[in-house]
N, C-alpha and C. Protein backbone atom coordinates (compact mmCIF):
# COMPACT_ATOMS: atom_id res chain seq x y z
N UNK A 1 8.10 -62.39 155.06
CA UNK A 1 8.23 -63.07 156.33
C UNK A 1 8.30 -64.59 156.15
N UNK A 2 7.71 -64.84 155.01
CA UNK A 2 7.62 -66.46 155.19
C UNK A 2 8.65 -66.95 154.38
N UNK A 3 9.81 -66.10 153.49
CA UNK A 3 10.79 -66.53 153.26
C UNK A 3 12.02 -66.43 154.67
N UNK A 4 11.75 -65.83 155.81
CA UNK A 4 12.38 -65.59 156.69
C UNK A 4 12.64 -66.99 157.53
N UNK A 5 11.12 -67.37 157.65
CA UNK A 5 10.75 -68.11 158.67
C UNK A 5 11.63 -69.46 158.00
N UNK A 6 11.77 -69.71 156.75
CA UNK A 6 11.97 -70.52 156.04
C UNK A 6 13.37 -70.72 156.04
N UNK A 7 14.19 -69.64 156.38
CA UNK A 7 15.87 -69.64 156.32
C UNK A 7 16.16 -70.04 158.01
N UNK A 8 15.21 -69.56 158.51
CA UNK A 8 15.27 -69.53 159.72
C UNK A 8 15.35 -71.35 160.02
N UNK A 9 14.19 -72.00 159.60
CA UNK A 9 14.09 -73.53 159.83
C UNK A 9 15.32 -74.51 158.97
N UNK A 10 15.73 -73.83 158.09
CA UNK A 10 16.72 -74.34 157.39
C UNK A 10 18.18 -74.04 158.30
N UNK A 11 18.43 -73.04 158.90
CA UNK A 11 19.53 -72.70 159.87
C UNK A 11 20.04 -73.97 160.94
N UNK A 12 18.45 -74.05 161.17
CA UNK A 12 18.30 -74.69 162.96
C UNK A 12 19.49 -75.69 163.09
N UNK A 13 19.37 -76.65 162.34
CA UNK A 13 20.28 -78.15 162.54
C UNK A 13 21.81 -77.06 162.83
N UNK A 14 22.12 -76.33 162.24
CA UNK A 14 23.04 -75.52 162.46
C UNK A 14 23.85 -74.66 163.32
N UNK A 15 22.44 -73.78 163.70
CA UNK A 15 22.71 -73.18 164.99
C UNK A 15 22.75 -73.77 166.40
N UNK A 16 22.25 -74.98 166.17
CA UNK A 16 21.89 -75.94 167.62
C UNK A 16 23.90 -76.44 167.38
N UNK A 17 24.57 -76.48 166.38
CA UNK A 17 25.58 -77.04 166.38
C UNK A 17 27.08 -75.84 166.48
N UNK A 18 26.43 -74.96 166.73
CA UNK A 18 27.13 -73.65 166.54
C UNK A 18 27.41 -73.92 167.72
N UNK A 19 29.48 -73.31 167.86
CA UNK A 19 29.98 -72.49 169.21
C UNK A 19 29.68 -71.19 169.31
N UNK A 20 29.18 -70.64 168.30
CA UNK A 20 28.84 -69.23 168.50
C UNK A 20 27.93 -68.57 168.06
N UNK A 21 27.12 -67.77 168.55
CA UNK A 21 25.67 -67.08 168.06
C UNK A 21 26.04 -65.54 168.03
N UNK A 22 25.83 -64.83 167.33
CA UNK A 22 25.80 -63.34 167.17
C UNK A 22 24.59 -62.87 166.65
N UNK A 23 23.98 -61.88 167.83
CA UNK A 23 22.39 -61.88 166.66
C UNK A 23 23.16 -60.36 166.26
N UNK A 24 22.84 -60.08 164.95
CA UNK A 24 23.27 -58.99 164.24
C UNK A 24 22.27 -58.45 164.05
N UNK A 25 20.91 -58.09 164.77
CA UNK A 25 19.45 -57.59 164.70
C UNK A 25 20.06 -56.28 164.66
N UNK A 26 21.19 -55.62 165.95
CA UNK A 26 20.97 -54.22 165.68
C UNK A 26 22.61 -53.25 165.20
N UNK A 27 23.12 -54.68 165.02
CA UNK A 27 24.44 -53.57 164.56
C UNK A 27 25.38 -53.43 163.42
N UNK A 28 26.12 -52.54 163.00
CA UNK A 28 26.77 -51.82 162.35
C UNK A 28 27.56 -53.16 161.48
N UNK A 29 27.85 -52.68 160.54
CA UNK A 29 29.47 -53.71 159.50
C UNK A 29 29.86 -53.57 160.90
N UNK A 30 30.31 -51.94 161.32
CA UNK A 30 31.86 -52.20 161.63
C UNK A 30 31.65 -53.00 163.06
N UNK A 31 30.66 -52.85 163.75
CA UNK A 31 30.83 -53.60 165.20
C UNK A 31 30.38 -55.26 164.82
N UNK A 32 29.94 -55.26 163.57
CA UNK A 32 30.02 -57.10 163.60
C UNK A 32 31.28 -57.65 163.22
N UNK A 33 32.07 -56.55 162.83
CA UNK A 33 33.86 -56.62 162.12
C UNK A 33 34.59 -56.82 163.52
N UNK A 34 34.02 -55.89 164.50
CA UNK A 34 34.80 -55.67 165.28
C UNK A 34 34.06 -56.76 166.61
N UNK A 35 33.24 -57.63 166.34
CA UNK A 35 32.78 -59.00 167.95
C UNK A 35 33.70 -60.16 166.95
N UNK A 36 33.58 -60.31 165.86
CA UNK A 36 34.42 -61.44 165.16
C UNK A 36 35.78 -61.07 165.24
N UNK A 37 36.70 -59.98 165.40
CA UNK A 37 38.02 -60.06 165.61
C UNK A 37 38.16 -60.28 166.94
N UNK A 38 37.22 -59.61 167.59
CA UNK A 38 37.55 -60.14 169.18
C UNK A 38 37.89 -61.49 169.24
N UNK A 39 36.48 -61.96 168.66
CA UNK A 39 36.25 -63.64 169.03
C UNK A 39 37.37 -64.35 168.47
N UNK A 40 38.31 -64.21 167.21
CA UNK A 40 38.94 -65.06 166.75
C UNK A 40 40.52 -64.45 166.11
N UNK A 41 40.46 -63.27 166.66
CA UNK A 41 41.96 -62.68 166.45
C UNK A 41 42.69 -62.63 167.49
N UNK A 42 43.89 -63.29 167.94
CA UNK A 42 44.78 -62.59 168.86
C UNK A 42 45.33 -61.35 168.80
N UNK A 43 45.50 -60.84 167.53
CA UNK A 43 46.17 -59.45 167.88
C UNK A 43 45.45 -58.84 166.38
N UNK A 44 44.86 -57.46 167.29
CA UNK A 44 44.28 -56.88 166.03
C UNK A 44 44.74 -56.36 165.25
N UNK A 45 45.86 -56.50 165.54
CA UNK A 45 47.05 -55.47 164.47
C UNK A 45 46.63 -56.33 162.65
N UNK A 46 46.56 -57.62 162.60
CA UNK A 46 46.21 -58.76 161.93
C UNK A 46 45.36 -58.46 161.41
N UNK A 47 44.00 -57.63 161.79
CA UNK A 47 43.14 -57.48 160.91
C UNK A 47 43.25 -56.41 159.85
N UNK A 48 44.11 -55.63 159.65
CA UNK A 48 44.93 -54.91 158.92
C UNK A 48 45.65 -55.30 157.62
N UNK A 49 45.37 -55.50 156.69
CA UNK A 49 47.00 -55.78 155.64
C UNK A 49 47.13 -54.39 154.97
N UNK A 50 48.57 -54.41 155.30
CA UNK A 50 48.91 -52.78 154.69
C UNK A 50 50.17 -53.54 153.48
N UNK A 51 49.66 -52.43 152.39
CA UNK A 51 50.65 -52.51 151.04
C UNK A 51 51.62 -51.66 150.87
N UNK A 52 52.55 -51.80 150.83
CA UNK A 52 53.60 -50.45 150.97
C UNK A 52 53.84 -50.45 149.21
N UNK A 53 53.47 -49.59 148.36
CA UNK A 53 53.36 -49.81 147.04
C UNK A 53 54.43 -48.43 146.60
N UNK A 54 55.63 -48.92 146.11
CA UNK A 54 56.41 -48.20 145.59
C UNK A 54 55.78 -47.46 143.94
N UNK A 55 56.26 -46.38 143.44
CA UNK A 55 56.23 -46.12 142.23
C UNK A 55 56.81 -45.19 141.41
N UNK A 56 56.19 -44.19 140.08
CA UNK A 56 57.31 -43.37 139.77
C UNK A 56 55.79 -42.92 139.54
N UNK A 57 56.30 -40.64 139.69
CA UNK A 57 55.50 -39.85 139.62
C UNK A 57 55.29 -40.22 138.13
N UNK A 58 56.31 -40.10 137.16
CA UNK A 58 56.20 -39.85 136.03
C UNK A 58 55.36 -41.12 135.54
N UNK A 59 54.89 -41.90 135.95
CA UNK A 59 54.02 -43.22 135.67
C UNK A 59 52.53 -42.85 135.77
N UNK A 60 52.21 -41.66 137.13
CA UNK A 60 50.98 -41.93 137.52
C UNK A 60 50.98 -42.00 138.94
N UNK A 61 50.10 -41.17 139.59
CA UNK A 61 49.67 -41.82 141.36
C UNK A 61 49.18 -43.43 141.08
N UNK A 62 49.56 -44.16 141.80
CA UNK A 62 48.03 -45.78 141.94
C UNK A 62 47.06 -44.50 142.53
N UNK A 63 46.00 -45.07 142.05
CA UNK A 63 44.28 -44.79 142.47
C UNK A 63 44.28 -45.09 143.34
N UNK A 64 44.43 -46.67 143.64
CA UNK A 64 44.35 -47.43 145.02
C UNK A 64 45.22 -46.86 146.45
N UNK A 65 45.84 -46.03 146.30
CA UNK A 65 46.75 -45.68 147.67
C UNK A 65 45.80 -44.80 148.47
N UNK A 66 45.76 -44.73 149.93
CA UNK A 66 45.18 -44.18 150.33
C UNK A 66 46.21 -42.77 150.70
N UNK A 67 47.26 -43.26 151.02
CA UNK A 67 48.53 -41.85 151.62
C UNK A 67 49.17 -42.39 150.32
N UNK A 68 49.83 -41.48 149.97
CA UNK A 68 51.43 -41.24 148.85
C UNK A 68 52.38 -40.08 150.31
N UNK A 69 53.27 -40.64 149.71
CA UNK A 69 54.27 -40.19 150.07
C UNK A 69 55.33 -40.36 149.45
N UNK A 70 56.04 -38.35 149.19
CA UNK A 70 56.77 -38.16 148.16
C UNK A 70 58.32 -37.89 148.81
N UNK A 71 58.98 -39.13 148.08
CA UNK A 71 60.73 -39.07 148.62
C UNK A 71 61.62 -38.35 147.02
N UNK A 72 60.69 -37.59 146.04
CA UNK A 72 61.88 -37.43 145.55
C UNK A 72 62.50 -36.03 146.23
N UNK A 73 62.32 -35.76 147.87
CA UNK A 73 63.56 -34.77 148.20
C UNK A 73 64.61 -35.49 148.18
N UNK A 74 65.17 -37.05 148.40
CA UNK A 74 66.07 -37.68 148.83
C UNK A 74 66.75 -37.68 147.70
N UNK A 75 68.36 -37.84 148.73
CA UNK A 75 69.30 -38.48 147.66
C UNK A 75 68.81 -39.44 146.42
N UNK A 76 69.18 -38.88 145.08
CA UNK A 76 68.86 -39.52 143.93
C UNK A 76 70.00 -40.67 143.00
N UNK A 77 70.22 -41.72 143.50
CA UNK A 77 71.16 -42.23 143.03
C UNK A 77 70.94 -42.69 141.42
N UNK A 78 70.16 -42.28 140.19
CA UNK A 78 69.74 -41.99 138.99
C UNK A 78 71.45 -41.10 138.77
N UNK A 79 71.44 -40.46 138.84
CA UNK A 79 72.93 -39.45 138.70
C UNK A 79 73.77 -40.14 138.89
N UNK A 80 74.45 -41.39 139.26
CA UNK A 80 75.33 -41.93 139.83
C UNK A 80 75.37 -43.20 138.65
N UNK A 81 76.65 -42.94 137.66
CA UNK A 81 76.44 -44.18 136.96
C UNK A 81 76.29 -45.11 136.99
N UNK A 82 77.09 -45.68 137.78
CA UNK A 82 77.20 -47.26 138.00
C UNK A 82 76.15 -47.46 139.33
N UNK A 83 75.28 -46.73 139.87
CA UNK A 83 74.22 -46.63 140.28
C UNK A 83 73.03 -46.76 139.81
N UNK A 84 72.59 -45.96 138.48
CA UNK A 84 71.73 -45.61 137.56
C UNK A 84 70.93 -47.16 137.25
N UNK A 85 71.90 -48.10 137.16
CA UNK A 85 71.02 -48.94 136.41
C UNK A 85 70.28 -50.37 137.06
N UNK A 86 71.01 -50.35 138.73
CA UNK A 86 70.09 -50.59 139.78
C UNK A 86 68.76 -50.27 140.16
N UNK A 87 68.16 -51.01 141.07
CA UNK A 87 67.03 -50.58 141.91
C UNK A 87 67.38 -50.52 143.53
N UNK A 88 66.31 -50.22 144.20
CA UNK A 88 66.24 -50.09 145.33
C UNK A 88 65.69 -51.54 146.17
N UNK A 89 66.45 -52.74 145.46
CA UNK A 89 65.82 -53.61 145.63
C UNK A 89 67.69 -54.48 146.20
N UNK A 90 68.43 -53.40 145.39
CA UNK A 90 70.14 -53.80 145.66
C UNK A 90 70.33 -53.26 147.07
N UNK A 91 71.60 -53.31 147.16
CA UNK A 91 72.19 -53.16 148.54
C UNK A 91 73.06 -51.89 148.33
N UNK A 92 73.73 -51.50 147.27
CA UNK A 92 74.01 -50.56 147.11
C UNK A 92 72.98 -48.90 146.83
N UNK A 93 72.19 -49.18 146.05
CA UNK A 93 71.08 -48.39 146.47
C UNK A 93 70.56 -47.93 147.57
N UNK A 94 70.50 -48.69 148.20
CA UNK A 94 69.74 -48.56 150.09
C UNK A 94 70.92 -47.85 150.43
N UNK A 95 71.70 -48.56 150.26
CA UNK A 95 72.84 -48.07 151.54
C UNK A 95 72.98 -46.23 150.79
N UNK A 96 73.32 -45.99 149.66
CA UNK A 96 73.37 -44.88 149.18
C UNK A 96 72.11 -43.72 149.58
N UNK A 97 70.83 -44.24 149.15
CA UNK A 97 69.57 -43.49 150.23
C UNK A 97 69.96 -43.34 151.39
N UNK A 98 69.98 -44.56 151.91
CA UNK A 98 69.75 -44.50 153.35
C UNK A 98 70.87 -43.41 154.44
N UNK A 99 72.11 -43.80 153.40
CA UNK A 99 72.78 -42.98 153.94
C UNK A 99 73.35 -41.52 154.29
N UNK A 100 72.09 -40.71 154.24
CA UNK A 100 72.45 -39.21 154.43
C UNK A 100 71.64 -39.37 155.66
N UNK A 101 71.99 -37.92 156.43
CA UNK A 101 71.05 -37.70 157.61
C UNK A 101 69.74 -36.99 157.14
N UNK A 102 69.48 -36.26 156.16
CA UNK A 102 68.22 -36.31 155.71
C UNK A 102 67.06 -37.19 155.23
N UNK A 103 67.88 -38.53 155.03
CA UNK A 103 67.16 -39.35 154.95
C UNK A 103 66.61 -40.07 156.22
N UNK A 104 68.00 -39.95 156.74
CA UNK A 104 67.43 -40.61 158.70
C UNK A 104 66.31 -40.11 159.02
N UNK A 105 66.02 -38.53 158.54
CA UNK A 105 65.61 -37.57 159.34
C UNK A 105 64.40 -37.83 158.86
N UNK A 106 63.90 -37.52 157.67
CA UNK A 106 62.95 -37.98 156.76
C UNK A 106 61.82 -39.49 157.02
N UNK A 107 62.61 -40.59 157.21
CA UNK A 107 62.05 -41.63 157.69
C UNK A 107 61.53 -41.25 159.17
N UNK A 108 62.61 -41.07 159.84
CA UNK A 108 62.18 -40.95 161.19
C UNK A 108 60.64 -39.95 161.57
N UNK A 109 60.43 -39.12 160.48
CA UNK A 109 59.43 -38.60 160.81
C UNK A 109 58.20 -39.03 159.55
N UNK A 110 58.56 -39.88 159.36
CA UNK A 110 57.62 -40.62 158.33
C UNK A 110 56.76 -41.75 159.38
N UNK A 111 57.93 -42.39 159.90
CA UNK A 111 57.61 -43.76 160.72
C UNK A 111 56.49 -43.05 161.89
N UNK A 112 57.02 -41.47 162.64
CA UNK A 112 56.20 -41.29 163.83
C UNK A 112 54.70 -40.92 163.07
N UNK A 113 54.35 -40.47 161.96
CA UNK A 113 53.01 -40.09 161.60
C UNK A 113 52.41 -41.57 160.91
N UNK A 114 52.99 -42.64 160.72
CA UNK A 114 52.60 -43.87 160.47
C UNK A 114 52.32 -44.57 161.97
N UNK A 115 53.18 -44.13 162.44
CA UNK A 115 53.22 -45.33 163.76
C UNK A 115 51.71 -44.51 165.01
N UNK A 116 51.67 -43.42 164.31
CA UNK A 116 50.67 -42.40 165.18
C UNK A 116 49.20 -42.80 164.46
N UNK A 117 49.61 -42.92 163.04
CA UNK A 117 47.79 -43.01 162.30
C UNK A 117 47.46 -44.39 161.79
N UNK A 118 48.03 -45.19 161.70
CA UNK A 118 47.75 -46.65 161.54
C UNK A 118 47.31 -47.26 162.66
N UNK A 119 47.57 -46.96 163.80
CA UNK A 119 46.54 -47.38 164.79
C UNK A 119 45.06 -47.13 164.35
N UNK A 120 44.92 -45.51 164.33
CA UNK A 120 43.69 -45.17 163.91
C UNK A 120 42.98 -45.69 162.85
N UNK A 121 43.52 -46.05 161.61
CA UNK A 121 42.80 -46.59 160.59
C UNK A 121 41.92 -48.06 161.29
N UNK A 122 42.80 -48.74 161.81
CA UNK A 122 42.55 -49.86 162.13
C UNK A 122 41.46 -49.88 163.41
N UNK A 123 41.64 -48.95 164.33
CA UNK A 123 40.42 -48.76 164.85
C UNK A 123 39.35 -48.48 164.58
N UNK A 124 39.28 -47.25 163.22
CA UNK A 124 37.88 -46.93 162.41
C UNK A 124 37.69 -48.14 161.52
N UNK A 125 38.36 -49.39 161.23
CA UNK A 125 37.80 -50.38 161.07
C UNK A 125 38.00 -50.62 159.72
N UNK A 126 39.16 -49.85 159.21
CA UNK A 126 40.05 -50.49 158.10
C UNK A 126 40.82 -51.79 157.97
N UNK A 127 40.14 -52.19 157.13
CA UNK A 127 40.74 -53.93 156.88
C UNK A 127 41.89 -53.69 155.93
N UNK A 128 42.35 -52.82 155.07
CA UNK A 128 43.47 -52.73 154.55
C UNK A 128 43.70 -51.05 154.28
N UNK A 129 44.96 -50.90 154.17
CA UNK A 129 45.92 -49.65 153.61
C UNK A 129 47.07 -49.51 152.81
N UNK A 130 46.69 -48.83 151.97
CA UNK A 130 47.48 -48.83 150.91
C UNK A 130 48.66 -47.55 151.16
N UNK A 131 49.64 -47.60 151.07
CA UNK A 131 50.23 -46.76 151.01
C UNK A 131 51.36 -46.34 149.91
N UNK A 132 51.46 -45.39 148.83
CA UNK A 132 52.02 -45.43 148.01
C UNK A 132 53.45 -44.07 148.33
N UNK A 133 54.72 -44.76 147.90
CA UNK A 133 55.91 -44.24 148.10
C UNK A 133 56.48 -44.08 146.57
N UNK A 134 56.48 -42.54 146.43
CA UNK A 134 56.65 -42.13 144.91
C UNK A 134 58.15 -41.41 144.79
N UNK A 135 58.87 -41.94 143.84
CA UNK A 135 59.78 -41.02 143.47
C UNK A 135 59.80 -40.58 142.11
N UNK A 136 60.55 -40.20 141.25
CA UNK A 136 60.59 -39.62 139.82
C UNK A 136 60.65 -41.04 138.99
N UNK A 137 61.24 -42.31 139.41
CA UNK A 137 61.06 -43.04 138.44
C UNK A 137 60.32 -44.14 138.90
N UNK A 138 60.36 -44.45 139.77
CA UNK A 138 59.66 -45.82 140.69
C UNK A 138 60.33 -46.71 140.85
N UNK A 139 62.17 -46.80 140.72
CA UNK A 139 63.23 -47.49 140.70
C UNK A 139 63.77 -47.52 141.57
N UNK A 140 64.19 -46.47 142.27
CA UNK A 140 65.22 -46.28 143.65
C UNK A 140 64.80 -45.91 144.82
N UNK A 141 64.63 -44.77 145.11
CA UNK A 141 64.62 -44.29 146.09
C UNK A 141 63.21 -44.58 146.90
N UNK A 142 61.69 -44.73 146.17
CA UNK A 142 60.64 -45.42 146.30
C UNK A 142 60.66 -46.72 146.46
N UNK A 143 61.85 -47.78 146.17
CA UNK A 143 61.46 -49.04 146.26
C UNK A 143 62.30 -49.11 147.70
N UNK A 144 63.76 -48.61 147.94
CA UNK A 144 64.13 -48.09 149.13
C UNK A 144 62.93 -47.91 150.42
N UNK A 145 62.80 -46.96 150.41
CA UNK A 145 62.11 -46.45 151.60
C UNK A 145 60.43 -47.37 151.47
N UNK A 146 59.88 -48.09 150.59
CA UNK A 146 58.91 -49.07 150.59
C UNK A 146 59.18 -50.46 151.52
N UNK A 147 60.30 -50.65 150.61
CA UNK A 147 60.95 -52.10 151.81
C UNK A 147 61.39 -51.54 153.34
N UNK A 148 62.03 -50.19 153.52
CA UNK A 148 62.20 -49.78 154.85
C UNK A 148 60.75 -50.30 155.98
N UNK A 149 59.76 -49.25 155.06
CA UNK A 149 58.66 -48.96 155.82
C UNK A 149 57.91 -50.52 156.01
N UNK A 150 58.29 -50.99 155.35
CA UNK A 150 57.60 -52.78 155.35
C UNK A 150 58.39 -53.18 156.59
N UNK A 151 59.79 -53.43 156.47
CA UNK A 151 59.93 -54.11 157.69
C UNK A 151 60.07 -53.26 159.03
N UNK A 152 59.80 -52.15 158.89
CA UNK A 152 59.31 -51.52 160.52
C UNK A 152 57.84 -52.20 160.47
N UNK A 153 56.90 -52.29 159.81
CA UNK A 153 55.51 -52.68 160.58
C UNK A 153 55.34 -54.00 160.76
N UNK A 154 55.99 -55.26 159.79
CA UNK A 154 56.19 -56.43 159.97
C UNK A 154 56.93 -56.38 161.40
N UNK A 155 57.74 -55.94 161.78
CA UNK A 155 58.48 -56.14 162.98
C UNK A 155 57.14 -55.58 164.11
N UNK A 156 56.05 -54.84 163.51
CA UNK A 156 55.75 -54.43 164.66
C UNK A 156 54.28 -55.30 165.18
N UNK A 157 54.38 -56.55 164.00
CA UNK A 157 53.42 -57.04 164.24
C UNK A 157 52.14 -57.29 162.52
N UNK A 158 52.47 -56.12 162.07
CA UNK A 158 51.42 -55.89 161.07
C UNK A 158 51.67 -56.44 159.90
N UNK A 159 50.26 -56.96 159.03
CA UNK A 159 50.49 -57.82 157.88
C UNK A 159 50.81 -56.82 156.83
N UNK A 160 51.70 -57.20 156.34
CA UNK A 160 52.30 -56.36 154.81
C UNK A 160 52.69 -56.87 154.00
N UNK A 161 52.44 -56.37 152.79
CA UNK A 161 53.30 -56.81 151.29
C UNK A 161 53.58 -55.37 150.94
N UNK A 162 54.90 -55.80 150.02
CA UNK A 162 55.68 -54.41 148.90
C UNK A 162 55.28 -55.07 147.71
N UNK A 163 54.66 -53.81 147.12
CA UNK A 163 54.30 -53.83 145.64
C UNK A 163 55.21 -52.69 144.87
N UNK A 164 55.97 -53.07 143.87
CA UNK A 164 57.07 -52.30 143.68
C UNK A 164 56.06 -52.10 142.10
N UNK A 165 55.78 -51.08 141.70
CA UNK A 165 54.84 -50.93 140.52
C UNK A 165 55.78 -50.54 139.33
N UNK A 166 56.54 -49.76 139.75
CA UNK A 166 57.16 -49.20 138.22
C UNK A 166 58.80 -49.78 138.30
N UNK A 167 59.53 -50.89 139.21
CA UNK A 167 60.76 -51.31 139.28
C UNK A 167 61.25 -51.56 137.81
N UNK A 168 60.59 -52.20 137.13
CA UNK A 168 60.93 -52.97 135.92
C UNK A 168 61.13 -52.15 135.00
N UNK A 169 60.64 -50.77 135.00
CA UNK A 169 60.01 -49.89 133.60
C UNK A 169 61.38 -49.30 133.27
């Protein structure tokens, strides 16, 4: 107690100078997470940073991902010579993914179970999400649909980076 009393008198000059007091006597991380975003976030989407982390199965899951999600059903432009030695970082790549209707189809129901559960994370009071997008090498079709999924949530507000893990290999 008398180291208490002692932080306590050392505070004062402080708290008398404070715009804001929170006594945290009775609550949770997440509801002292959640009076400080009130107080100083405009949009809570912000308190969020999501990683859209491309890779290759044959490398390894990242540990760190919380969802994977597996595109090697998609068009594989690896088979395609003068394809092969690109990434999904070109314009020809994308456009080659992107362009089947299974792939439309594929995203489109990728984006509604993202756009449905990333709210939720962020309400149970996730400060970040990882999300890892795997194909057979971590070159194409994963770095593809990584940058897709990045700029749907940047557009929708939400902080993101692409971590492309196995592009180089």
């Amino acid at each position: 107690m008398e180291a208490v009393e002692y932080e306590k008198a050392l505070l004062l000059p402080i708290k008398k100078i404070a715009d804001f007091k929170i006594d945290t006597t009775y609550m949770s991380n997440k509801q002292l997470r959640e009076r400080v975003m009130s107080m100083f976030m405009e949009d809570a989407s912000q308190s969020l940073m999501m990683t859209f982390m491309s890779f290759g199965f044959k490398y390894g899951i990242p540990l760190e991902a919380d969802l994977i999600i597996d595109v090697r059903c998609l068009p594989n432009p690896y088979y395609i010579p003068n394809l092969k030695p690109l990434t999904g970082l070109d314009k020809e790549i994308r456009d080659y993914v992107l362009n089947s209707e299974d792939t439309q189809e594929f995203v489109s129901r990728v984006l509604s179970m993202l756009d449905f559960s990333v709210p939720l994370y962020l309400k149970e009071g996730k400060s970040e999400l990882v999300i890892g997008i795997g194909c057979t090498g971590g070159k194409h079709r994963s770095v593809t649909i990584a940058s897709l999924l990045e700029d749907h949530f940047v557009q929708k507000g939400y902080r993101c980076v692409n971590q492309h893990r196995d592009v180089a290999k």
